[in-house]
C-alpha atoms as a PDB file:
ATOM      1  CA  UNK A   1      89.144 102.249  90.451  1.00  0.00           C
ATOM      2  CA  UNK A   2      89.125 102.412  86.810  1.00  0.00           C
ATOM      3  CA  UNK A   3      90.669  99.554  84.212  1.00  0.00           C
ATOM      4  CA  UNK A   4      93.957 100.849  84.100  1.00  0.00           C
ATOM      5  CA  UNK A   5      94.530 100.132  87.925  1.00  0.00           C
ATOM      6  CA  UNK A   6      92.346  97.196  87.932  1.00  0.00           C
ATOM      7  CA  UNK A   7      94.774  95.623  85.040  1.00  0.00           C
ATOM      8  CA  UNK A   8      97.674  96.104  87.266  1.00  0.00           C
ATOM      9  CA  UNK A   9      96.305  95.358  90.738  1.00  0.00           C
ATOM     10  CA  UNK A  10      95.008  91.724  88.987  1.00  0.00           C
ATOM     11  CA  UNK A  11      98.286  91.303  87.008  1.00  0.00           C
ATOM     12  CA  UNK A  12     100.129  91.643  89.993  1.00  0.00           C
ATOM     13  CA  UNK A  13      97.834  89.307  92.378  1.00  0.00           C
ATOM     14  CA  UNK A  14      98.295  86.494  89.299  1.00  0.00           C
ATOM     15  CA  UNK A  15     101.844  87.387  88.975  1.00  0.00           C
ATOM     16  CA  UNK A  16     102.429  86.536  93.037  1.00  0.00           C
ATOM     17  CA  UNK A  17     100.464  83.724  93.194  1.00  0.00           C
ATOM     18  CA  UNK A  18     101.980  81.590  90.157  1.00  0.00           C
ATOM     19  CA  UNK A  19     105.399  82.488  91.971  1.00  0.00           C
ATOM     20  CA  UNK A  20     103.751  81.098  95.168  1.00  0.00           C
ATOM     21  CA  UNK A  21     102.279  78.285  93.385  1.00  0.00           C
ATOM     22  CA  UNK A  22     105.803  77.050  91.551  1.00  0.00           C
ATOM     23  CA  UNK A  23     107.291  77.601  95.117  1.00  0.00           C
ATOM     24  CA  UNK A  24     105.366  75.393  97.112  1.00  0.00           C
ATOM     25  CA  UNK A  25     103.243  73.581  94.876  1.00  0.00           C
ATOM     26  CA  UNK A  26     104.964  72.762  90.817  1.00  0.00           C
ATOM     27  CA  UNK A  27     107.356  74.698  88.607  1.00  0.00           C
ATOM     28  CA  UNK A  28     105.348  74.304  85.779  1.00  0.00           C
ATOM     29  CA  UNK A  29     103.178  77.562  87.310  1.00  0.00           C
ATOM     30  CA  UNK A  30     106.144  79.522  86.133  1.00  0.00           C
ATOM     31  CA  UNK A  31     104.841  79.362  82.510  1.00  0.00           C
ATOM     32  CA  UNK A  32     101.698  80.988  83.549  1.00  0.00           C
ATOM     33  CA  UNK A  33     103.945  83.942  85.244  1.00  0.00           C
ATOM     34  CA  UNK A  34     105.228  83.862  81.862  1.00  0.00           C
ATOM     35  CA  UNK A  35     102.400  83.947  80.232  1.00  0.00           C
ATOM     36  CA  UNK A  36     100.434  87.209  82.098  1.00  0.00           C
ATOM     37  CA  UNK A  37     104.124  89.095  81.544  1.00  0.00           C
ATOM     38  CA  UNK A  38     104.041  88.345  77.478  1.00  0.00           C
ATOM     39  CA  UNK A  39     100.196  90.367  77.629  1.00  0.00           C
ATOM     40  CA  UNK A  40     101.496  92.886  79.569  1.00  0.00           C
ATOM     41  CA  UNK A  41     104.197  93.677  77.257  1.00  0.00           C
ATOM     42  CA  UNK A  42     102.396  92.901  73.929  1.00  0.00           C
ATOM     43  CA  UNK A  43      99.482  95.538  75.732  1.00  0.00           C
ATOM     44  CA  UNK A  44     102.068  98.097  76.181  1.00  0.00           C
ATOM     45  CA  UNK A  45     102.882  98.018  72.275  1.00  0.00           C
ATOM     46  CA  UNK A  46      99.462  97.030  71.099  1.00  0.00           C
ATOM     47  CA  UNK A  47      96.902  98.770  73.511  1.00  0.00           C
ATOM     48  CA  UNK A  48      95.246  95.414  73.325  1.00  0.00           C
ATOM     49  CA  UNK A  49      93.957  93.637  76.800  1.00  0.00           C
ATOM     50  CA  UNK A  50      91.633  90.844  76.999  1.00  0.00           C
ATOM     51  CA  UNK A  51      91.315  91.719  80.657  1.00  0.00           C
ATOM     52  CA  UNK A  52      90.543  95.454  79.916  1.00  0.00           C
ATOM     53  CA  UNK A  53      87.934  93.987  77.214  1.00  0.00           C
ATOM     54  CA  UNK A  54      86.112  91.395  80.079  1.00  0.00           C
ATOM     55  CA  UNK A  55      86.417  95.050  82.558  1.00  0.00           C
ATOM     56  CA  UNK A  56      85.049  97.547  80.092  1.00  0.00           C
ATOM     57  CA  UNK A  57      82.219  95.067  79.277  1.00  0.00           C
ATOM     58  CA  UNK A  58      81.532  94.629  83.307  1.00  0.00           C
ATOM     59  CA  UNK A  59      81.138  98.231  83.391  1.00  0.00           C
ATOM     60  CA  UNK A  60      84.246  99.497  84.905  1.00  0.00           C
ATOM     61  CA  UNK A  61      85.138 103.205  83.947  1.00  0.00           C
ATOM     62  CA  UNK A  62      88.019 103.362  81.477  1.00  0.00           C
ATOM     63  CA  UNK A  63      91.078 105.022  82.431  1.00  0.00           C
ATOM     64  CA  UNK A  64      93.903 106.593  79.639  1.00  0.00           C
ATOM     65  CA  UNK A  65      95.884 103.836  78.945  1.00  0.00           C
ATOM     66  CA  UNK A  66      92.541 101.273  77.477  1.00  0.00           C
ATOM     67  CA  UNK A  67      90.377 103.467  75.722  1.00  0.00           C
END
């Protein structure tokens, strides 16, 4: 997999377990849900990822969108 599909595969996973989290465990896991969808769409205008930074370091192969 390169950093492109890792991004979204990990954003997801984070994504579904917040909403699990403020489901059965607080609401207040909501504002991380909040929080991964704000870098997603700052990434999409920016190119800028913190996760694709901590990947590319780790040695995953880029992909197109986080050269």
């Amino acid at each position: 997999m390169n950093i492109d599909r890792l991004v979204f595969a990990i954003a997801g996973c984070f994504v579904l377990a917040s909403l699990l989290l403020s489901v059965y465990h607080n609401q207040n896991w909501l504002w991380f849900t909040g929080f991964v969808g704000l870098n997603l769409f700052q990434a999409a205008f920016t190119g800028f990822c913190p996760l694709a930074k901590i990947l590319k370091a780790a040695g995953v192969p880029p992909g197109e969108a986080f050269r």
